[in-house]
N, C-alpha and C. Protein backbone atom coordinates (compact mmCIF):
# COMPACT_ATOMS: atom_id res chain seq x y z
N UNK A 1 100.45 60.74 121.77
CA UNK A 1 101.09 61.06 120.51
C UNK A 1 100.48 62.34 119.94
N UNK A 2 101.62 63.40 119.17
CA UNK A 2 100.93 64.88 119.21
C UNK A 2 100.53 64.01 117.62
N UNK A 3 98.69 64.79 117.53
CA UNK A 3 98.12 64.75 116.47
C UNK A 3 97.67 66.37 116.14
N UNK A 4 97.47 66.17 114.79
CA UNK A 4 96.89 67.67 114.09
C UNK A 4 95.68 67.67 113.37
N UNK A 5 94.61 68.45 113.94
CA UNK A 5 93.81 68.48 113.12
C UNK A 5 92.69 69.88 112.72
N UNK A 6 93.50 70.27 111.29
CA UNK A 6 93.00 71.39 111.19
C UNK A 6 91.34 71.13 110.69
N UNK A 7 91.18 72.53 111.06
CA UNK A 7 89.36 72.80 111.20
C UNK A 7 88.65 73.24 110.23
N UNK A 8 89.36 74.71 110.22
CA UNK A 8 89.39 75.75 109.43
C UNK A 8 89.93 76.48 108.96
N UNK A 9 89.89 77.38 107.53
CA UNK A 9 91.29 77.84 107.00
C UNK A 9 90.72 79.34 106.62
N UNK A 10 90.55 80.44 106.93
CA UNK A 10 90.15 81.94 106.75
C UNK A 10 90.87 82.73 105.70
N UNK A 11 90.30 82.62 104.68
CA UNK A 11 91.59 84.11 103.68
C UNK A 11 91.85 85.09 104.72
N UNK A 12 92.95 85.69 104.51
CA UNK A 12 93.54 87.22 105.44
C UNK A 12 92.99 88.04 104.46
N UNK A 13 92.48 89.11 105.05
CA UNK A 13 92.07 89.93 104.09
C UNK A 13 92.79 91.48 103.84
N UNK A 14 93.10 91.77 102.74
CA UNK A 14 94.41 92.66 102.15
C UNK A 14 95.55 92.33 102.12
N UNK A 15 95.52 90.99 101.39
CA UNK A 15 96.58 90.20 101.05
C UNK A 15 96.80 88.68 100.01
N UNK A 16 97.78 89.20 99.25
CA UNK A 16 97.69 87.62 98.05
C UNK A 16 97.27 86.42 98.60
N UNK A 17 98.21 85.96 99.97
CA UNK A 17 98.32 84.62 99.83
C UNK A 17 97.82 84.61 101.38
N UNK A 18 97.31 85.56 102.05
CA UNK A 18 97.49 85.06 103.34
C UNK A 18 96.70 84.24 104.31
N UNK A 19 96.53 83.73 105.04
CA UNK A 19 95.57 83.06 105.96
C UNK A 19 95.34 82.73 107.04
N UNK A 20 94.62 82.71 107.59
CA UNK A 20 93.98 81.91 109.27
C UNK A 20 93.64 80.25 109.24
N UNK A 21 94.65 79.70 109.75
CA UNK A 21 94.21 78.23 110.02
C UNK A 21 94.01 78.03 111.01
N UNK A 22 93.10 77.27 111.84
CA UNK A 22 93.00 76.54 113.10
C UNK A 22 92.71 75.56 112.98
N UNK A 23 93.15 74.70 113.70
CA UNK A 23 93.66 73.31 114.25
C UNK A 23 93.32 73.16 115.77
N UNK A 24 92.95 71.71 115.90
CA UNK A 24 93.47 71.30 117.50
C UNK A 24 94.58 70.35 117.29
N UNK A 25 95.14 70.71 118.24
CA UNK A 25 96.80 69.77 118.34
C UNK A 25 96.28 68.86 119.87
N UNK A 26 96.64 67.82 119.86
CA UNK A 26 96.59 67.12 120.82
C UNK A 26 97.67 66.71 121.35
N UNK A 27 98.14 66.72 122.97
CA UNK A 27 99.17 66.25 123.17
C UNK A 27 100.42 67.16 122.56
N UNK A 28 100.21 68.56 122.73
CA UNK A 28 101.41 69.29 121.58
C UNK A 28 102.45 69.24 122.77
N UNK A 29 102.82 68.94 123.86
CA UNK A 29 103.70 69.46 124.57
C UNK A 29 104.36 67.94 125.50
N UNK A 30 103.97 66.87 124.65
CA UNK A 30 104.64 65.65 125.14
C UNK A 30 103.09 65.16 125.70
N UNK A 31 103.33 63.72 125.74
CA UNK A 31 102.60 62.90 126.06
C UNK A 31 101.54 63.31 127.45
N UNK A 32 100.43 63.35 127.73
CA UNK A 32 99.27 63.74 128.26
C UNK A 32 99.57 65.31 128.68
N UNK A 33 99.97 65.88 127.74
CA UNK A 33 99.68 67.53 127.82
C UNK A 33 98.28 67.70 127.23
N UNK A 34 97.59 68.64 127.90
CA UNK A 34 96.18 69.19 127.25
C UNK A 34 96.12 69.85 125.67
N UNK A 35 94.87 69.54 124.99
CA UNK A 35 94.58 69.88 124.16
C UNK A 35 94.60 71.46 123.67
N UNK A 36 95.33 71.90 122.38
CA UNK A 36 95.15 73.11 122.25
C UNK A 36 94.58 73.22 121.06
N UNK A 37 94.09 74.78 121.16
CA UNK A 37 93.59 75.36 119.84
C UNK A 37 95.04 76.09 119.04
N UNK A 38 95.60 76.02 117.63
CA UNK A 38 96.53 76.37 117.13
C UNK A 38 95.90 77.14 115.99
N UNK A 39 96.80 78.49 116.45
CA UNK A 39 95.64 79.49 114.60
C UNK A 39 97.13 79.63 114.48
N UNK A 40 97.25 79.96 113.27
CA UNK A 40 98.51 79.73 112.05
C UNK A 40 97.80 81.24 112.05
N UNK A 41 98.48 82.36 111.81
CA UNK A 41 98.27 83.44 110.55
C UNK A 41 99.43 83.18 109.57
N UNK A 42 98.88 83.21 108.36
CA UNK A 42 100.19 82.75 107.22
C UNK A 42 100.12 84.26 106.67
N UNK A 43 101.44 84.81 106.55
CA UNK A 43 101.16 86.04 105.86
C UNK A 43 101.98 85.79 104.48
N UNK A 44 102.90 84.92 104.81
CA UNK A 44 103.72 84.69 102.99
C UNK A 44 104.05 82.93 103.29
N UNK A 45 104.45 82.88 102.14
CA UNK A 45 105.22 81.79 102.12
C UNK A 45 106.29 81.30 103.34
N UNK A 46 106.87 82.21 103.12
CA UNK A 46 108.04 82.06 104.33
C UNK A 46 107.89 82.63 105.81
N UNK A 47 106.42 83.52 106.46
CA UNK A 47 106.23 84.50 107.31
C UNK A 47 105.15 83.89 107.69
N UNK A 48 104.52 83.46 108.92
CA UNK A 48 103.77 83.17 109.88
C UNK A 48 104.18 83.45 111.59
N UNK A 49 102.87 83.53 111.72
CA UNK A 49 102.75 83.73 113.29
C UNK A 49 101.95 82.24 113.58
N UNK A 50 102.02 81.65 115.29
CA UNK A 50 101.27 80.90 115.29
C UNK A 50 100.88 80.97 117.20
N UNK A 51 99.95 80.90 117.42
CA UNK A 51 99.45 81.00 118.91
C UNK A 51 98.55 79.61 119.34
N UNK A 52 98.79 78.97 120.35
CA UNK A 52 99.15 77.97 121.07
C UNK A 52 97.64 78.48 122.40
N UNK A 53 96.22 78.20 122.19
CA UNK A 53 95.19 78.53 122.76
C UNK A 53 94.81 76.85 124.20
N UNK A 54 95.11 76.70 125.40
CA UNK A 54 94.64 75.67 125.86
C UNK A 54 93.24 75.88 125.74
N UNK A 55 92.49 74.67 125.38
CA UNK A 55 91.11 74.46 125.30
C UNK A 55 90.49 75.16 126.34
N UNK A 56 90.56 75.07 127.74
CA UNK A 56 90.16 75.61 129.18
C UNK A 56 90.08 77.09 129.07
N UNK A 57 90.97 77.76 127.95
CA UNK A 57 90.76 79.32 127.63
C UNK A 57 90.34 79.64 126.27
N UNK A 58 89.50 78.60 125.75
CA UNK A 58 89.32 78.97 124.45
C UNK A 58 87.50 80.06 124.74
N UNK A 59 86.97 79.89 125.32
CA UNK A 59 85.97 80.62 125.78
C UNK A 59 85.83 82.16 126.36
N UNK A 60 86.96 82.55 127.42
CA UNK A 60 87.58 83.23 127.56
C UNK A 60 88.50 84.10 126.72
N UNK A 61 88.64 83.50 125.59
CA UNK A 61 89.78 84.15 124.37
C UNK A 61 88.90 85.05 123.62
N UNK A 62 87.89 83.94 123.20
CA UNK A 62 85.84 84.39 122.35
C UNK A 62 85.67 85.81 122.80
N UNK A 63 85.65 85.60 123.99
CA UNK A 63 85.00 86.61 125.03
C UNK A 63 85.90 88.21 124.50
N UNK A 64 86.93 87.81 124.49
CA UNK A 64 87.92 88.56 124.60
C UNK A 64 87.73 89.15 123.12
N UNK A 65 87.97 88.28 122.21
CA UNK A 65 87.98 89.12 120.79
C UNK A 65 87.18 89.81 120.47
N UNK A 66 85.89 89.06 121.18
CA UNK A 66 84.53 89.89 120.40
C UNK A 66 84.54 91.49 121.25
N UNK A 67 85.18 91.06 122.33
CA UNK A 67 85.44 92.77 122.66
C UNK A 67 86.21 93.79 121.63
N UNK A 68 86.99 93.30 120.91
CA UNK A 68 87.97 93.78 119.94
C UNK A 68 87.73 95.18 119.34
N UNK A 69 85.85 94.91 118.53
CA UNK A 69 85.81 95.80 118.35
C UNK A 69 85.50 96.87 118.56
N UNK A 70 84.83 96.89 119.86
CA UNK A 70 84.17 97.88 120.35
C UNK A 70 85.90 98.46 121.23
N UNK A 71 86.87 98.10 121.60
CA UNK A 71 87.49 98.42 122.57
C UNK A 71 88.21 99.58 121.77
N UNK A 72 88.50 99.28 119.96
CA UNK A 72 88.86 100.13 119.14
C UNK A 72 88.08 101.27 119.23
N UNK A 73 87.01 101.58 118.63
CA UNK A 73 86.31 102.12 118.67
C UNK A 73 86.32 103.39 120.25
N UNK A 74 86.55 102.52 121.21
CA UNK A 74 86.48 103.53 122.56
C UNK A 74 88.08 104.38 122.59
N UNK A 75 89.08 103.32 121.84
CA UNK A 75 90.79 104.38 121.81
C UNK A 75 90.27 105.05 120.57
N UNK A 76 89.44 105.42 119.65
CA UNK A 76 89.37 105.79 118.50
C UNK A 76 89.05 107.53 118.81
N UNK A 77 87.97 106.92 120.08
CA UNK A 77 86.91 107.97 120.63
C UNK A 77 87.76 108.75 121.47
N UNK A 78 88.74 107.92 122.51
CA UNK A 78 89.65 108.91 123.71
C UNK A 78 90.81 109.56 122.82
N UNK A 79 91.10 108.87 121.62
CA UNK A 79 92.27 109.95 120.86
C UNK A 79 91.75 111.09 120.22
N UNK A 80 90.58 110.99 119.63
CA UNK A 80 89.62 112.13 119.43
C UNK A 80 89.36 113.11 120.55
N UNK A 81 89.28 112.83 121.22
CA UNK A 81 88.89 113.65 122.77
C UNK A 81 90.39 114.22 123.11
N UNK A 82 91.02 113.74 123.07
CA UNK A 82 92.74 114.15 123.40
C UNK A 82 93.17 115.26 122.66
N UNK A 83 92.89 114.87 121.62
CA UNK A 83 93.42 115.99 119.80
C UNK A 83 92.38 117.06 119.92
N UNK A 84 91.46 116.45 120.42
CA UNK A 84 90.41 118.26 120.34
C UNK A 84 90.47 119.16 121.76
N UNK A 85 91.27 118.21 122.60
CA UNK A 85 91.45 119.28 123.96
C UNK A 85 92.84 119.75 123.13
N UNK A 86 93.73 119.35 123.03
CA UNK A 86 95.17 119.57 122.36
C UNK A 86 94.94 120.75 121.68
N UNK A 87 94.40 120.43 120.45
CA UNK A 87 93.88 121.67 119.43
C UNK A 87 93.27 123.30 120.32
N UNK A 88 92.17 122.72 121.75
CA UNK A 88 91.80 124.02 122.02
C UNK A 88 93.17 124.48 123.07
N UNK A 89 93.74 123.96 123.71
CA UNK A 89 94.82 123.99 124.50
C UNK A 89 95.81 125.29 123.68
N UNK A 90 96.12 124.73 122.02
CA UNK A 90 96.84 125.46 121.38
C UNK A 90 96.50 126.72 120.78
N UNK A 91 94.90 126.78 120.78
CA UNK A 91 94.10 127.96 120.00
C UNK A 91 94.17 128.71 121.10
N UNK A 92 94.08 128.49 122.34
CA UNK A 92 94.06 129.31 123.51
C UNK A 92 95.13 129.58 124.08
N UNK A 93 96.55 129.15 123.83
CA UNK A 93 97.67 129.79 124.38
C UNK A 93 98.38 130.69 122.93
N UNK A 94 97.93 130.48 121.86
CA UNK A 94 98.12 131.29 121.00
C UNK A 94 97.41 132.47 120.55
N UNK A 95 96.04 132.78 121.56
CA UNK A 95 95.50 133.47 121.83
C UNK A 95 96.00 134.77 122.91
N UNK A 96 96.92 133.75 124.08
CA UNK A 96 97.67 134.69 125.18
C UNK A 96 98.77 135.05 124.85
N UNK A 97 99.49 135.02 123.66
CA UNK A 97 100.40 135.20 123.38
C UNK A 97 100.98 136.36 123.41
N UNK A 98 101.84 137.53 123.64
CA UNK A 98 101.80 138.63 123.78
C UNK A 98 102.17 139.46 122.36
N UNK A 99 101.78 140.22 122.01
CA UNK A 99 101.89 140.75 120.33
C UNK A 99 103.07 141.83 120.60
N UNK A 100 103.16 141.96 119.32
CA UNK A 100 104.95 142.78 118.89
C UNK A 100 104.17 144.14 119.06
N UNK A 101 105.04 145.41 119.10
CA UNK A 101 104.18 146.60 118.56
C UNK A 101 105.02 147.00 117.39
């Protein structure tokens, strides 16, 4: 029988009402389906997302987020690196440019 049992509930942050719930749902997919982890993001009243974690990847997921922020940080760094070759790319063909007399 699917049961619910939430855990924990997270304010969203830059936002009135919003939130992070997690739950384990047991049995969410009919009778002896495996246990999941369920996070709710509530962004309004009427607007949620919700993701469906099997227990067997909840470790693997950890793993995964806590990469999150560093992985930002490295596209933060290669778009920086992109825009400043870009920039010299453009200072230097506007350099070859051939002048009027």
């Amino acid at each position: 029988m699917k049961e619910t049992f939430i855990y924990k509930t997270i304010p969203l942050e830059d936002s009135k009402e919003g939130s992070f719930t997690f739950a384990i749902i047991t049995e969410p997919y009919g009778e002896k389906s495996p246990a999941v982890v369920s996070i709710c993001a509530h962004l309004s009243d009427t607007e949620q997302w919700l993701l469906h974690i099997p227990m067997k990847q909840v470790k693997e997921v950890c793993k995964a987020l806590k990469c999150s922020k560093s992985a930002l940080k490295a596209i933060k760094k290669e778009k920086k690196k992109k825009l400043k070759k870009i920039k010299k790319e453009e200072k230097k063909a506007n350099c070859q440019e051939p002048q009027e007399s």
